[in-house]
Protein backbone atom coordinates (compact mmCIF):
# COMPACT_ATOMS: atom_id res chain seq x y z
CA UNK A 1 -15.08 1.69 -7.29
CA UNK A 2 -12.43 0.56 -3.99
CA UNK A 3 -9.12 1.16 -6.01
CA UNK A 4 -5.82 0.83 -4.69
CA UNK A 5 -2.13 1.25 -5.87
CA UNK A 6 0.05 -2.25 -5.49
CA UNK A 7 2.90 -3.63 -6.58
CA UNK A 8 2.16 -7.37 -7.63
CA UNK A 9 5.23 -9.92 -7.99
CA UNK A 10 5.48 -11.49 -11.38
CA UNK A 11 4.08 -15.13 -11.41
CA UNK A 12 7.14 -16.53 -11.50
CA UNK A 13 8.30 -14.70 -8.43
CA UNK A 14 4.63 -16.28 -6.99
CA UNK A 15 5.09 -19.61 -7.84
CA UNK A 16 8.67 -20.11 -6.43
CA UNK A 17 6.94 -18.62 -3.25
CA UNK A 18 4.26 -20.94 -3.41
CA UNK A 19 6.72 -24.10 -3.75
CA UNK A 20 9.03 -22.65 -0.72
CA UNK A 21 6.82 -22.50 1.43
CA UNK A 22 4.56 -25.64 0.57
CA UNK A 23 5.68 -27.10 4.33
CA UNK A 24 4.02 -23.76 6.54
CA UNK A 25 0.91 -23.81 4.48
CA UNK A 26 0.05 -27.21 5.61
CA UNK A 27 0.55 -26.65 8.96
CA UNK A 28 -3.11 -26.54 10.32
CA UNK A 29 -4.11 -23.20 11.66
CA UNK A 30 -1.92 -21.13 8.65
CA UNK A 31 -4.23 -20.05 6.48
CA UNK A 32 -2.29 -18.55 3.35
CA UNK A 33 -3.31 -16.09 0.97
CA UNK A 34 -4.30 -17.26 -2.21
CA UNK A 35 -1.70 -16.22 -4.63
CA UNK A 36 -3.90 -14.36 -6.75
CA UNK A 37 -4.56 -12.03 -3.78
CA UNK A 38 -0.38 -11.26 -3.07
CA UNK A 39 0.48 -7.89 -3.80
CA UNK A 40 3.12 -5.50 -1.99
CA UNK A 41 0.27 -2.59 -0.69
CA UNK A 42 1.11 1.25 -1.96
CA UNK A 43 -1.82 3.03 -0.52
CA UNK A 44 -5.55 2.86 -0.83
CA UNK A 45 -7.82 4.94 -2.13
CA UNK A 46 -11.02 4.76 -1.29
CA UNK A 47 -14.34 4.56 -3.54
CA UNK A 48 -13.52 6.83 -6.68
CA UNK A 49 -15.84 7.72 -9.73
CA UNK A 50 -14.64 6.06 -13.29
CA UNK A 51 -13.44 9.61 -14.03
CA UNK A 52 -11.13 10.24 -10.68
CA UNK A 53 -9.52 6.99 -11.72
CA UNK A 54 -8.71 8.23 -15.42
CA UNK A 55 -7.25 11.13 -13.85
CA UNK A 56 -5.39 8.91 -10.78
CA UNK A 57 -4.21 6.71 -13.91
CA UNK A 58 -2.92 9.60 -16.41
CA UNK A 59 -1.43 11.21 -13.65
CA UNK A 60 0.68 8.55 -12.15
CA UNK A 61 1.40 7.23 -15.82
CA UNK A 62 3.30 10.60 -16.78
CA UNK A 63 5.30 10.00 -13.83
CA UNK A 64 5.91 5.95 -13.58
CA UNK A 65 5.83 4.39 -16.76
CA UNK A 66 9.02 3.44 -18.75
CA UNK A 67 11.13 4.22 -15.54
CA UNK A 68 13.47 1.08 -14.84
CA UNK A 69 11.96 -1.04 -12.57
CA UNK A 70 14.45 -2.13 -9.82
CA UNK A 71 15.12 -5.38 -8.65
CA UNK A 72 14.23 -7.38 -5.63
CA UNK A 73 13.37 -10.27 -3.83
CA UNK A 74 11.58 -11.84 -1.50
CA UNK A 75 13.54 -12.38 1.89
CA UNK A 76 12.80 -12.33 5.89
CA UNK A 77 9.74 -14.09 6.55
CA UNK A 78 8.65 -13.42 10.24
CA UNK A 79 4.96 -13.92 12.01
CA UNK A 80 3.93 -10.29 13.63
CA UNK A 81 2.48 -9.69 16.85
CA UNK A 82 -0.97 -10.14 15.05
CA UNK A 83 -0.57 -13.38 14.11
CA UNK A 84 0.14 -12.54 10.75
CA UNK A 85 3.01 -14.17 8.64
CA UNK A 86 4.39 -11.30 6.42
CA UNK A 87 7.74 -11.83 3.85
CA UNK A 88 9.88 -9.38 3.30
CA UNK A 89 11.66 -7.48 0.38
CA UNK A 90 15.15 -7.21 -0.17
CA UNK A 91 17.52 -5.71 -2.74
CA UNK A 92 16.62 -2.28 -4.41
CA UNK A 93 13.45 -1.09 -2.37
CA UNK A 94 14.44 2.29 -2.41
CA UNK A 95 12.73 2.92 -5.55
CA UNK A 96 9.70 1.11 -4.16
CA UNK A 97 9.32 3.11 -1.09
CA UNK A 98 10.07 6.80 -3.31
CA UNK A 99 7.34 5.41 -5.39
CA UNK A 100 4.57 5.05 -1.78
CA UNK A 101 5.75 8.60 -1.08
CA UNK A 102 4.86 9.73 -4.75
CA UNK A 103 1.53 7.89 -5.19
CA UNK A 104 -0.47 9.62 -2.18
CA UNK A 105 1.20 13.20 -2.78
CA UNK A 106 0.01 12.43 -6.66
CA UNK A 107 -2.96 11.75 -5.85
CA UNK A 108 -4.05 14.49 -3.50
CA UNK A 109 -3.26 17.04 -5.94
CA UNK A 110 -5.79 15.74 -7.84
CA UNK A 111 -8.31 16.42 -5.04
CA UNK A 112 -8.39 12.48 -4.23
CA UNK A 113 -8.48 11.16 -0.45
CA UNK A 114 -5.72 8.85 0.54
CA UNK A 115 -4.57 6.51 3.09
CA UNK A 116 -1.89 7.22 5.03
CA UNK A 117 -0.40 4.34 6.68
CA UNK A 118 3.32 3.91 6.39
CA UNK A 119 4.66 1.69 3.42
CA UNK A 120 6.36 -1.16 4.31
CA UNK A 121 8.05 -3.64 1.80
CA UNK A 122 6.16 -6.74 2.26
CA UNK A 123 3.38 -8.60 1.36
CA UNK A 124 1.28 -10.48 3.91
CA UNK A 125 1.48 -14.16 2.83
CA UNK A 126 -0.83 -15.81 6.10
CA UNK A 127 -2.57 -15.43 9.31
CA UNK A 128 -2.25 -17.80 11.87
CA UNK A 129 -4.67 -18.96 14.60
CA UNK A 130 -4.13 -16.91 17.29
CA UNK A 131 -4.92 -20.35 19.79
CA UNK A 132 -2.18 -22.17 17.58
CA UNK A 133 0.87 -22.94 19.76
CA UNK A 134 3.92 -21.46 17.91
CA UNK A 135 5.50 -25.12 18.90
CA UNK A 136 3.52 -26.38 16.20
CA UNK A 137 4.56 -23.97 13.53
CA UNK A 138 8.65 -24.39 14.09
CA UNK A 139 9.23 -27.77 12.20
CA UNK A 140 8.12 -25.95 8.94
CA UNK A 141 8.96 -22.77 9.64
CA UNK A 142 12.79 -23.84 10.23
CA UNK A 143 12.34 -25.35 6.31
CA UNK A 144 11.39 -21.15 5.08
CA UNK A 145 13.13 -19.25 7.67
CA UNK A 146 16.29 -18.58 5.66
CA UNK A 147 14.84 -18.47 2.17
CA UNK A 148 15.76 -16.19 -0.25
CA UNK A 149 13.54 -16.27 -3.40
CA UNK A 150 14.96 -15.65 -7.14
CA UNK A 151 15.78 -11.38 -7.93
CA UNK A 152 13.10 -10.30 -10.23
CA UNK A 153 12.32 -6.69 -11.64
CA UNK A 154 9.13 -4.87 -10.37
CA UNK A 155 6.95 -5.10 -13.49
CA UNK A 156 5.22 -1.84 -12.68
CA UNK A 157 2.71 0.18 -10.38
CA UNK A 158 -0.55 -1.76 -10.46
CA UNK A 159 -4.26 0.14 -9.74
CA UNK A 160 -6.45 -2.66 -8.06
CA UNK A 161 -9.64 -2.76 -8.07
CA UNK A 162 -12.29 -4.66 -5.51
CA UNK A 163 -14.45 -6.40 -6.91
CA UNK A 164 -17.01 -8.78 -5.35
CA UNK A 165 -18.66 -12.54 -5.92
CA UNK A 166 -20.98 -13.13 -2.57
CA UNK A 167 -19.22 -12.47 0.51
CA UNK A 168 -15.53 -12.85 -1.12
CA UNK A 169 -14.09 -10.10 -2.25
CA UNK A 170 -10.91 -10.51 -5.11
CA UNK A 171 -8.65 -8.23 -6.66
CA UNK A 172 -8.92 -7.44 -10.02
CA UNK A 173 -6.20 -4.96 -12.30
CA UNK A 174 -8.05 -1.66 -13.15
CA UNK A 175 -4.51 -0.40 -15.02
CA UNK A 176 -0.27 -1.62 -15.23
CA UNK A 177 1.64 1.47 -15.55
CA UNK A 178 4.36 -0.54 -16.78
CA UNK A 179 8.32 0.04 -16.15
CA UNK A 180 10.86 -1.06 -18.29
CA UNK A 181 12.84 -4.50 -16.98
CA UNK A 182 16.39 -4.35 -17.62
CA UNK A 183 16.05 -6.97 -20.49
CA UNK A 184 14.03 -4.15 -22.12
CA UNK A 185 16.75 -1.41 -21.21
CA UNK A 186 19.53 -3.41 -23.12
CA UNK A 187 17.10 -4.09 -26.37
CA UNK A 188 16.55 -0.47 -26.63
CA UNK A 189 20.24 0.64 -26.20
């Protein structure tokens, strides 16, 4: 199975994205992401057998889960040179970014191919018509531009699978290693 390591935002994180930025989406020629495709990309993994993803899983679980998850935002939206709109991630990413480097060194010590692209702290949230004039997108991008969304803490390190219905393909959770939200801290103390 195509599994992959993401961080997805909590639905409330999603939804106050989806309201903020109501205006671009109907601009004709954005096509947005459906929400229940946004995720902030780890790495990749390629196809793995049910028993390379136990071992991905265990692995990474004795390492992530119960760690604090750190807080962040969504911030900086910007359209990139490939005429994709991508938002950024503010606040404490540091965690987020020690977690990419951990994943893929993780995982090849378990013998487990991995891709390397450099992590970046966003999630792609369009693509844009490459024939669209950017004149058209400025009226509702001047409404987002500055947003900021609402801090919220990274609910964990999610394993995606692929999974396919026709020619669409959809993401579907294969395992949460969950982290511990600072509500949860404070309870336990």
């Amino acid at each position: 199975m195509l599994i992959r390591a993401a961080i997805v935002p909590p639905e409330e994180a999603l939804e106050e994205l989806w309201v903020a930025t109501r205006a671009l989406r109907m601009v004709p020629g954005v096509d947005a992401v459906p929400t229940d495709k946004l995720d902030i990309p780890i790495t990749s993994f390629g196809n793995l057998i049910p028993p390379d993803c136990v071992r991905l899983a265990d692995k990474l679980r004795g390492a992530v889960e119960g760690a604090m998850g750190p807080m962040v935002w969504f911030q900086g939206l910007r359209l990139e040179e490939n005429a994709t709109i991508v938002l950024g991630l503010a606040g404490d990413v540091d965690p987020i970014a020690d977690l990419a480097r951990y994943v893929p060194e993780a995982a090849e010590t378990l013998g487990l191919y991995v891709d390397r692209r450099r992590f970046r702290p966003q999630i792609k949230f369009a693509s844009v018509d490459p024939e669209m004039q950017v004149a058209m997108l400025r009226p509702a991008w001047g409404a987002v531009a500055d947003w900021t969304g609402t801090p919220w803490a990274v609910p964990g390190l999610s394993l995606l699978r692929t999974r396919w219905s026709g020619s669409q393909s959809f993401p579907e959770e294969y395992d949460l290693i969950e982290m511990a939200w600072p509500d949860q801290a404070d309870a336990s103390a």
